[in-house]
PDB file of N, CA and C in Angstrom:
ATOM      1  N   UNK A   1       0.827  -1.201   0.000  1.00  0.00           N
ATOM      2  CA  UNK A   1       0.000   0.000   0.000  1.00  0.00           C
ATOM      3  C   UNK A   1       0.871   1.265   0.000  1.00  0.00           C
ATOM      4  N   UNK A   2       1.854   1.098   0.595  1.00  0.00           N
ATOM      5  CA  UNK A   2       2.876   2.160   0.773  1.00  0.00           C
ATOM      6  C   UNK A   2       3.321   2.794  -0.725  1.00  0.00           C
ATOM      7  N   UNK A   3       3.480   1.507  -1.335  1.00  0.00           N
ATOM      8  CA  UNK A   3       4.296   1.835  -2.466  1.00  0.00           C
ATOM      9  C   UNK A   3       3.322   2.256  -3.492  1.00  0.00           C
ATOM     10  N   UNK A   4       2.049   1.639  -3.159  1.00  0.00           N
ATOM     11  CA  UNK A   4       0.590   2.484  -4.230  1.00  0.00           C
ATOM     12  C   UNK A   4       0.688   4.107  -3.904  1.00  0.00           C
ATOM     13  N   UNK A   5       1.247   4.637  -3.042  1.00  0.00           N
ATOM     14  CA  UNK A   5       0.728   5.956  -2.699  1.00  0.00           C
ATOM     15  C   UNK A   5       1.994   6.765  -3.566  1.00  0.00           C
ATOM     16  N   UNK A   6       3.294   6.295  -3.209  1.00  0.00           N
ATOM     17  CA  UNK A   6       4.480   6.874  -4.295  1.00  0.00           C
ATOM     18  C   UNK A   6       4.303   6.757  -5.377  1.00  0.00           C
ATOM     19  N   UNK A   7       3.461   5.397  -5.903  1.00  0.00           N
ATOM     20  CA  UNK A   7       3.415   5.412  -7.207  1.00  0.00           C
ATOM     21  C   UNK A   7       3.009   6.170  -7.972  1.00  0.00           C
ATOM     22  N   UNK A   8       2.315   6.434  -7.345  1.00  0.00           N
ATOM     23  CA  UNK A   8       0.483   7.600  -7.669  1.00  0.00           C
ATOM     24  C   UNK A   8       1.710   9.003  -7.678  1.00  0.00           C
ATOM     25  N   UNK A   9       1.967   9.102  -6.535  1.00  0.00           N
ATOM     26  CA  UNK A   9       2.693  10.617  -6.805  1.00  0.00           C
ATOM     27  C   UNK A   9       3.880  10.816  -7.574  1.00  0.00           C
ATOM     28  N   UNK A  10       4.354   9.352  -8.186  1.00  0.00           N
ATOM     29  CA  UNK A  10       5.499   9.582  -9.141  1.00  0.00           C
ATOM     30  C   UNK A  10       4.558   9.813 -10.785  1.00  0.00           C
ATOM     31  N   UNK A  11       3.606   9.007 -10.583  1.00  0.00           N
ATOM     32  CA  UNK A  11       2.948   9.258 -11.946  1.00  0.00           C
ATOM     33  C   UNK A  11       2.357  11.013 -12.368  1.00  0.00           C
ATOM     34  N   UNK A  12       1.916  11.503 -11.266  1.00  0.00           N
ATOM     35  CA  UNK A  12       1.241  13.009 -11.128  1.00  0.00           C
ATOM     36  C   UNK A  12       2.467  13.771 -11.326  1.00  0.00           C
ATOM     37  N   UNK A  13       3.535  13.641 -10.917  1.00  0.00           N
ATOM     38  CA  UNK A  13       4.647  14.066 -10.855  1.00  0.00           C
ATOM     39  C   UNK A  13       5.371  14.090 -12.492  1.00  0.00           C
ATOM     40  N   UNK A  14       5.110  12.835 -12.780  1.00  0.00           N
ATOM     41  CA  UNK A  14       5.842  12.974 -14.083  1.00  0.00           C
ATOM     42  C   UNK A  14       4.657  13.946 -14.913  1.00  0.00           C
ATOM     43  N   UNK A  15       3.217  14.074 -14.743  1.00  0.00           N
ATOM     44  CA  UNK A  15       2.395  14.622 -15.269  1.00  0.00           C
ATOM     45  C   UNK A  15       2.766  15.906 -15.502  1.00  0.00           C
ATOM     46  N   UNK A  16       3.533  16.242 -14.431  1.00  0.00           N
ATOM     47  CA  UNK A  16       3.975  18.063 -14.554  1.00  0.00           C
ATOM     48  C   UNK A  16       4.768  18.738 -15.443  1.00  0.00           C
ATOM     49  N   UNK A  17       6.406  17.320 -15.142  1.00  0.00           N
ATOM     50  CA  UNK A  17       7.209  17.484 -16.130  1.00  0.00           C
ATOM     51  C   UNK A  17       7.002  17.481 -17.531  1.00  0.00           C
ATOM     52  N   UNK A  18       6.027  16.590 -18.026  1.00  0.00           N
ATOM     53  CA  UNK A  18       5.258  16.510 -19.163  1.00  0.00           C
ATOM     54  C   UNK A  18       4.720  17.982 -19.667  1.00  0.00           C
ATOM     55  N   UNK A  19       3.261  18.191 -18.757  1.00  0.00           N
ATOM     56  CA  UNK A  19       3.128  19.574 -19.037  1.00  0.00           C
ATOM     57  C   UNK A  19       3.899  20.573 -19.245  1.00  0.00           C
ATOM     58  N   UNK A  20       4.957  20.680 -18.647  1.00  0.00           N
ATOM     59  CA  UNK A  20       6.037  22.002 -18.808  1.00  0.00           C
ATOM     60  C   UNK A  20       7.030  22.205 -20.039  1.00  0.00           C
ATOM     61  N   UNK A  21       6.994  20.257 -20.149  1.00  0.00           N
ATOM     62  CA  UNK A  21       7.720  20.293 -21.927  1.00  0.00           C
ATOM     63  C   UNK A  21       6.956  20.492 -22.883  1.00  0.00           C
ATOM     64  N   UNK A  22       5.420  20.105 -22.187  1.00  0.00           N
ATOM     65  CA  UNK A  22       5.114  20.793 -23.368  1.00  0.00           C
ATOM     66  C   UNK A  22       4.196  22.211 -23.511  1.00  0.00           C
ATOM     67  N   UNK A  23       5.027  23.456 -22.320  1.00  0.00           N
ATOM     68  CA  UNK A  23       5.049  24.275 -22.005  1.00  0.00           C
ATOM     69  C   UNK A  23       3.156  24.963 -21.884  1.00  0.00           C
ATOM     70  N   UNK A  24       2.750  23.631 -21.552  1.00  0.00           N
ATOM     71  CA  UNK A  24       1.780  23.797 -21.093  1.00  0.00           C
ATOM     72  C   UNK A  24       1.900  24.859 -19.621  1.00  0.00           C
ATOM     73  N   UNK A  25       2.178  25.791 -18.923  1.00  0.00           N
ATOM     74  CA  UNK A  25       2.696  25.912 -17.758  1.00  0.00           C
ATOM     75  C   UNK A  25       1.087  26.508 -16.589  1.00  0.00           C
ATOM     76  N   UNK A  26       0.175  26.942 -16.945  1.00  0.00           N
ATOM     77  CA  UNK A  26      -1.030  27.050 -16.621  1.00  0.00           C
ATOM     78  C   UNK A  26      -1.691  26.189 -15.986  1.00  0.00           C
ATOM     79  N   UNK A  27      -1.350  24.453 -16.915  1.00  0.00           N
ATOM     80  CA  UNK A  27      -1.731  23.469 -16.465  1.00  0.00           C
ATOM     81  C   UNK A  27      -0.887  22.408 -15.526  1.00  0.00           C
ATOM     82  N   UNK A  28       0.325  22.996 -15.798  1.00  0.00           N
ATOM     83  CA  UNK A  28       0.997  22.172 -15.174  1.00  0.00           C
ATOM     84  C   UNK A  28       0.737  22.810 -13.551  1.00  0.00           C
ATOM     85  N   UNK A  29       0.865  24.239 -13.663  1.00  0.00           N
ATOM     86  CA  UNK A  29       0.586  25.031 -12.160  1.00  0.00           C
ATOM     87  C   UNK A  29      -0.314  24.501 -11.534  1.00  0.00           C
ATOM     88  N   UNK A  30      -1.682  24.518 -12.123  1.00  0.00           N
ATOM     89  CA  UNK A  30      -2.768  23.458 -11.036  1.00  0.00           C
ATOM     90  C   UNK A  30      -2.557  22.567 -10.753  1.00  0.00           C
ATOM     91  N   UNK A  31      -1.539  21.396 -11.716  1.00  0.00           N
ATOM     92  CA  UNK A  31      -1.416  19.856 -11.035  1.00  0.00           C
ATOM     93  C   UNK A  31      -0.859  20.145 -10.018  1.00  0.00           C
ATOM     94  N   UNK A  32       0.650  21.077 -10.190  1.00  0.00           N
ATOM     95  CA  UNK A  32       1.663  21.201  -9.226  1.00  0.00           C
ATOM     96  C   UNK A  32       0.949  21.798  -7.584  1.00  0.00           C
ATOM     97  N   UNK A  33      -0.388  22.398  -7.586  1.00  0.00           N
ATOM     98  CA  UNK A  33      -0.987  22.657  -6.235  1.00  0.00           C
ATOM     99  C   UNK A  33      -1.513  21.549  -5.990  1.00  0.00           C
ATOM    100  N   UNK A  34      -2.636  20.990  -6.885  1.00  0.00           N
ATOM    101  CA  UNK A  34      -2.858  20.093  -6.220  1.00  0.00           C
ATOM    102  C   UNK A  34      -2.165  18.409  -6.195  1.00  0.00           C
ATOM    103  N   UNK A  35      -0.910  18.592  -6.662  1.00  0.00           N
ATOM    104  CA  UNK A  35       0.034  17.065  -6.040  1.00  0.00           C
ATOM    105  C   UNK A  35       0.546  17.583  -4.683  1.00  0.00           C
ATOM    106  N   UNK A  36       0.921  19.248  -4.223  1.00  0.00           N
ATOM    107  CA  UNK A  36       1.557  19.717  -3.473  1.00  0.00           C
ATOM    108  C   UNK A  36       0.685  19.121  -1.969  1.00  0.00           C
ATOM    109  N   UNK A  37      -0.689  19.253  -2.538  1.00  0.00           N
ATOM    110  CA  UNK A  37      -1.547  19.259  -1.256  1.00  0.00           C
ATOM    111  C   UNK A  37      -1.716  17.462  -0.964  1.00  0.00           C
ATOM    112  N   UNK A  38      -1.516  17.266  -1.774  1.00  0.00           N
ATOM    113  CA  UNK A  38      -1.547  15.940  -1.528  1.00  0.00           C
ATOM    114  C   UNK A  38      -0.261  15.452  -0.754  1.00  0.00           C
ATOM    115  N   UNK A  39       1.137  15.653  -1.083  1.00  0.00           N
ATOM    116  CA  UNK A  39       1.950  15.274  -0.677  1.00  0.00           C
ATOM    117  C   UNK A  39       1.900  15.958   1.047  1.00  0.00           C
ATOM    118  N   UNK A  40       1.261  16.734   1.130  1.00  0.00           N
ATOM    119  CA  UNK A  40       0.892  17.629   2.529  1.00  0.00           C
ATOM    120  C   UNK A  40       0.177  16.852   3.374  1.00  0.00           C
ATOM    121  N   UNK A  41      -0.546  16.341   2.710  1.00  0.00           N
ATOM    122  CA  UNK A  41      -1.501  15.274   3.598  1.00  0.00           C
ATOM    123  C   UNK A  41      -0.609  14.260   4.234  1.00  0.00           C
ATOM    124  N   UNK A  42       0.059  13.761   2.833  1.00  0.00           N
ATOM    125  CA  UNK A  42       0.910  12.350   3.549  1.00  0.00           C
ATOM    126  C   UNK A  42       1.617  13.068   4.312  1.00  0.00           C
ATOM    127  N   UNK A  43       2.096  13.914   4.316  1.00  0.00           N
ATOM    128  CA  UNK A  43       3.724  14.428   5.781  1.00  0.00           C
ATOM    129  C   UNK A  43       2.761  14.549   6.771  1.00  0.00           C
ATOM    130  N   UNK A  44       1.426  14.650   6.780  1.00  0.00           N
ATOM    131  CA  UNK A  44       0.679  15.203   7.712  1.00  0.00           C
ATOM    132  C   UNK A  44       0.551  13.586   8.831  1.00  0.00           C
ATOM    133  N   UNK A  45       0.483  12.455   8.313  1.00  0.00           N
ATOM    134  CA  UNK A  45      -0.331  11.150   8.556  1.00  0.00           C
ATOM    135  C   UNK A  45       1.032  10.406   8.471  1.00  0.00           C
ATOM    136  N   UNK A  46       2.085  10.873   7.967  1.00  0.00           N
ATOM    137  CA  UNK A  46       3.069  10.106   8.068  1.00  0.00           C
ATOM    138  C   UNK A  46       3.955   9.384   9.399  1.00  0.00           C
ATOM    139  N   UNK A  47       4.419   8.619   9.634  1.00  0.00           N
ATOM    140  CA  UNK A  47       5.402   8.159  10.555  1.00  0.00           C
ATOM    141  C   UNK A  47       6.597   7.597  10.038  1.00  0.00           C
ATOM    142  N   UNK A  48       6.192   6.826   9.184  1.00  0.00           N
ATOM    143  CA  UNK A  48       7.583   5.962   9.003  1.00  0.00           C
ATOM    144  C   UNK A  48       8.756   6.926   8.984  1.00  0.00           C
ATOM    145  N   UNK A  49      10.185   6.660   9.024  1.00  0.00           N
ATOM    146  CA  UNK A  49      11.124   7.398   8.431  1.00  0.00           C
ATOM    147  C   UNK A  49      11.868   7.264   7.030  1.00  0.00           C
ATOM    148  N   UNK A  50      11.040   6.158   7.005  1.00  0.00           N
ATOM    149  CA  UNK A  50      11.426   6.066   4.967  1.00  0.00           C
ATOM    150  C   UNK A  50      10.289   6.924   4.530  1.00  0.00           C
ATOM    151  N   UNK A  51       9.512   6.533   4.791  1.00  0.00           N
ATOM    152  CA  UNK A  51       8.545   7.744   3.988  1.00  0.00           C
ATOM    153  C   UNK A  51       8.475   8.920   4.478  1.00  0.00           C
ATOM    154  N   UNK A  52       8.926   9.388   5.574  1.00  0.00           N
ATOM    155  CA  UNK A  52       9.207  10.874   5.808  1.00  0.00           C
ATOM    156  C   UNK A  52      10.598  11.217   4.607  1.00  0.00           C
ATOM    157  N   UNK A  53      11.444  10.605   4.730  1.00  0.00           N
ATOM    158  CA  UNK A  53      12.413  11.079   3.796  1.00  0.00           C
ATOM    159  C   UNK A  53      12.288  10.837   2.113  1.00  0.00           C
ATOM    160  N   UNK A  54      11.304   9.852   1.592  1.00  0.00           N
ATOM    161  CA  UNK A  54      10.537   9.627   0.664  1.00  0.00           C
ATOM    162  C   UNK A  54       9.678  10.986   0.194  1.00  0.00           C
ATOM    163  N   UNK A  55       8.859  11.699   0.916  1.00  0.00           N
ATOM    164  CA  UNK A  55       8.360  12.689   0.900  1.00  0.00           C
ATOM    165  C   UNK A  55       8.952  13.967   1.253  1.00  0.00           C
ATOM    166  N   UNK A  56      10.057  13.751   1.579  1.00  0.00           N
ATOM    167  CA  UNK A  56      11.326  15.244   1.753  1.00  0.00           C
ATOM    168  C   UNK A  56      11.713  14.971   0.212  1.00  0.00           C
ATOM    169  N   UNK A  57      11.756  14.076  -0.810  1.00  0.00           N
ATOM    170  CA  UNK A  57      12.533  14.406  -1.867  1.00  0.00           C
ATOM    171  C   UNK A  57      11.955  14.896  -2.773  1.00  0.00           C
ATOM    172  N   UNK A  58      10.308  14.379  -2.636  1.00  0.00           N
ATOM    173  CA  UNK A  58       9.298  14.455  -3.591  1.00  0.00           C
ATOM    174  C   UNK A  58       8.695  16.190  -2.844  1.00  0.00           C
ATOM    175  N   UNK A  59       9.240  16.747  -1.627  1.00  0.00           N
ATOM    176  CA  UNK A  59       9.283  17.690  -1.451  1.00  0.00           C
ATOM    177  C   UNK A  59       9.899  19.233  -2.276  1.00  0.00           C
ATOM    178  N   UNK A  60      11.428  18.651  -2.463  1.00  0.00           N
ATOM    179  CA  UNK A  60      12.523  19.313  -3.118  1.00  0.00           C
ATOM    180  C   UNK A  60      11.753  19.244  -4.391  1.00  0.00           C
ATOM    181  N   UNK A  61      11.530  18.186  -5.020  1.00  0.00           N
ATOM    182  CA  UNK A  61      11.152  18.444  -6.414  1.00  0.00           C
ATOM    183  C   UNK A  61      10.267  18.947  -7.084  1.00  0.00           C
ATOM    184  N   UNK A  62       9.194  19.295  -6.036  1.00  0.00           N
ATOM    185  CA  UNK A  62       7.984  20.086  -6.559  1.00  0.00           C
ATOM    186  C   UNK A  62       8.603  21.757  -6.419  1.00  0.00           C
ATOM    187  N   UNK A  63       9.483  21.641  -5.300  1.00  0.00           N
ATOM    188  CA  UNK A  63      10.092  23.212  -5.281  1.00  0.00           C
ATOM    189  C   UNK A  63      10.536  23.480  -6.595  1.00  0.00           C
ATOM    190  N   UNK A  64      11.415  22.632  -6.832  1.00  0.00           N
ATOM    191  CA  UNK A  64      12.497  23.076  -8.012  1.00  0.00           C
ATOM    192  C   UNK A  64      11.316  23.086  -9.295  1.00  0.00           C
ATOM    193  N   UNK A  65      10.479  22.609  -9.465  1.00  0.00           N
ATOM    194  CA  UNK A  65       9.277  22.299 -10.669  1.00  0.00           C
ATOM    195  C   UNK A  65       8.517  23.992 -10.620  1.00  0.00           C
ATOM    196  N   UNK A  66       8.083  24.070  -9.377  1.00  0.00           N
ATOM    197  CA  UNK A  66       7.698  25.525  -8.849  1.00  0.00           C
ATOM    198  C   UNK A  66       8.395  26.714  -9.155  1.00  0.00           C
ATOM    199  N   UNK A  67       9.575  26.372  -8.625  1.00  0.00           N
ATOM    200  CA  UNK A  67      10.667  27.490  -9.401  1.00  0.00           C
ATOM    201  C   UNK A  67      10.905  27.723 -10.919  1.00  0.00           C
ATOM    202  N   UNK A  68      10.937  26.343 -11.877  1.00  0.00           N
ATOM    203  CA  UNK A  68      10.711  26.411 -13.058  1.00  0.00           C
ATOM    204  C   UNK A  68       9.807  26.667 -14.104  1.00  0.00           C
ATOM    205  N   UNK A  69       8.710  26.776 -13.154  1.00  0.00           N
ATOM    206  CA  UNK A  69       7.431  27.597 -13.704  1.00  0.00           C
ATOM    207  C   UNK A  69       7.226  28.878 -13.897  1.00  0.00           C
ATOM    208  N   UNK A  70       7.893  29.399 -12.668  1.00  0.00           N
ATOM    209  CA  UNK A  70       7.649  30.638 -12.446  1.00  0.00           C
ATOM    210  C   UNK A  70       8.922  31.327 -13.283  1.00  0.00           C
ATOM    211  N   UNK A  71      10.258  30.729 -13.539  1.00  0.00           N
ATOM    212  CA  UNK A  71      10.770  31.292 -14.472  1.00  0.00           C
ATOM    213  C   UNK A  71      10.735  31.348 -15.848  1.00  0.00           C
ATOM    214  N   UNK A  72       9.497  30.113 -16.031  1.00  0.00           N
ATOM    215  CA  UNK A  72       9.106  30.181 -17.272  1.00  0.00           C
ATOM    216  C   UNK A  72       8.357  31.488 -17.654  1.00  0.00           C
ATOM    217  N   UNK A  73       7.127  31.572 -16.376  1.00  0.00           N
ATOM    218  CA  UNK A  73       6.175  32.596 -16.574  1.00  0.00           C
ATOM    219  C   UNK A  73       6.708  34.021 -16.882  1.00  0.00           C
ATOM    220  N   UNK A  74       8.341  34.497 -15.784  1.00  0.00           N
ATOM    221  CA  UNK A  74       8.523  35.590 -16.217  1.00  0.00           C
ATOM    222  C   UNK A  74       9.193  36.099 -17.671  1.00  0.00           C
ATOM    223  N   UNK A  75       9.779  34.436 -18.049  1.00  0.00           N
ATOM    224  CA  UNK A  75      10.478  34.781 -19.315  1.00  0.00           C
ATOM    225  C   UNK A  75       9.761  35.209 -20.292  1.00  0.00           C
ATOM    226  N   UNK A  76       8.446  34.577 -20.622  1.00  0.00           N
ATOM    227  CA  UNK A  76       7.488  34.880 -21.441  1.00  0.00           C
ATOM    228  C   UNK A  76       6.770  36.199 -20.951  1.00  0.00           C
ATOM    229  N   UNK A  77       6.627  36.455 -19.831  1.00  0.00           N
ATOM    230  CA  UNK A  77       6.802  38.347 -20.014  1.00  0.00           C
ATOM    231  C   UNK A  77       6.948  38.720 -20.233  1.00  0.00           C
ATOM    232  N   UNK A  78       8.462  38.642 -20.115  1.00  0.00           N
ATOM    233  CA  UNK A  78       9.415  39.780 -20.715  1.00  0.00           C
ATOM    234  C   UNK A  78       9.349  39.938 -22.269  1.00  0.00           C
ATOM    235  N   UNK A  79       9.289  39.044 -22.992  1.00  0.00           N
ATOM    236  CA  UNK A  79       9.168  38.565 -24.108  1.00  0.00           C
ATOM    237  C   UNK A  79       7.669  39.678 -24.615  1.00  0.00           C
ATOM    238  N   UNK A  80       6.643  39.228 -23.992  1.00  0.00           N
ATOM    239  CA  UNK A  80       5.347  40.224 -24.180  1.00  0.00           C
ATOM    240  C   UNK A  80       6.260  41.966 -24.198  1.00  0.00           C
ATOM    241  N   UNK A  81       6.589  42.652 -23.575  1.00  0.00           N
ATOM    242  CA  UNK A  81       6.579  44.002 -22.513  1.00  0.00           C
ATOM    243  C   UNK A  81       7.863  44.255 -24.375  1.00  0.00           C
ATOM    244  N   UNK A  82       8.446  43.383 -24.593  1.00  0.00           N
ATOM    245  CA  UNK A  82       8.681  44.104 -26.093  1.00  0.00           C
ATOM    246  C   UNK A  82       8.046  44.710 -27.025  1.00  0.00           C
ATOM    247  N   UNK A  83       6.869  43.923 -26.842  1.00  0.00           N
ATOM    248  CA  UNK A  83       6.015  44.169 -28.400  1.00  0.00           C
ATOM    249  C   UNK A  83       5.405  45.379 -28.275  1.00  0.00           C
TER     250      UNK A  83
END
C-alpha cells in the first residue's frame, strides 16, 4: 500500500514534467498545487522514516518544478513588454 501511494505521486509528478515540456505551464501550475496538497496530507499522517524522507525528496522536487514555472512565466513576459 505504501508503495501504491508513491506510485500515484510519481505518476502526477511525471504529469507536470510533461506539461512544462510541453510548455503547457497554466496546467501544469494546477497539477503542481494540487500534487503539493496531496503530498501535505501524507507528511501530515506520516510516521515511518522512509517515507518521511521519501516525501522530503518528492518535497525538493515540486520546489524546483515551482521554481521552473515561475521562471518560465517571467520569461514569457518579458518577451510580451517588447512588443
Amino acid at each position: 500500500m505504501e508503495n501504491d501511494k508513491f506510485s500515484a505521486l510519481k505518476k502526477e509528478v511525471q504529469e507536470i514534467i510533461d506539461l512544462i515540456a510541453g510548455k503547457k505551464n497554466k496546467e501544469a501550475n494546477n497539477k503542481l498545487v494540487v500534487v503539493s496538497e496531496i503530498l501535505d496530507e501524507l507528511l501530515d499522517f506520516s510516521e515511518d522514516d522512509e517515507d518521511l524522507m521519501e516525501i522530503s525528496h518528492y518535497q525538493v522536487l515540486l520546489n524546483q518544478l515551482h521554481q521552473k514555472l515561475n521562471t518560465s512565466t517571467d520569461d514569457s513576459m518579458e518577451g510580451e513588454d517588447q512588443f
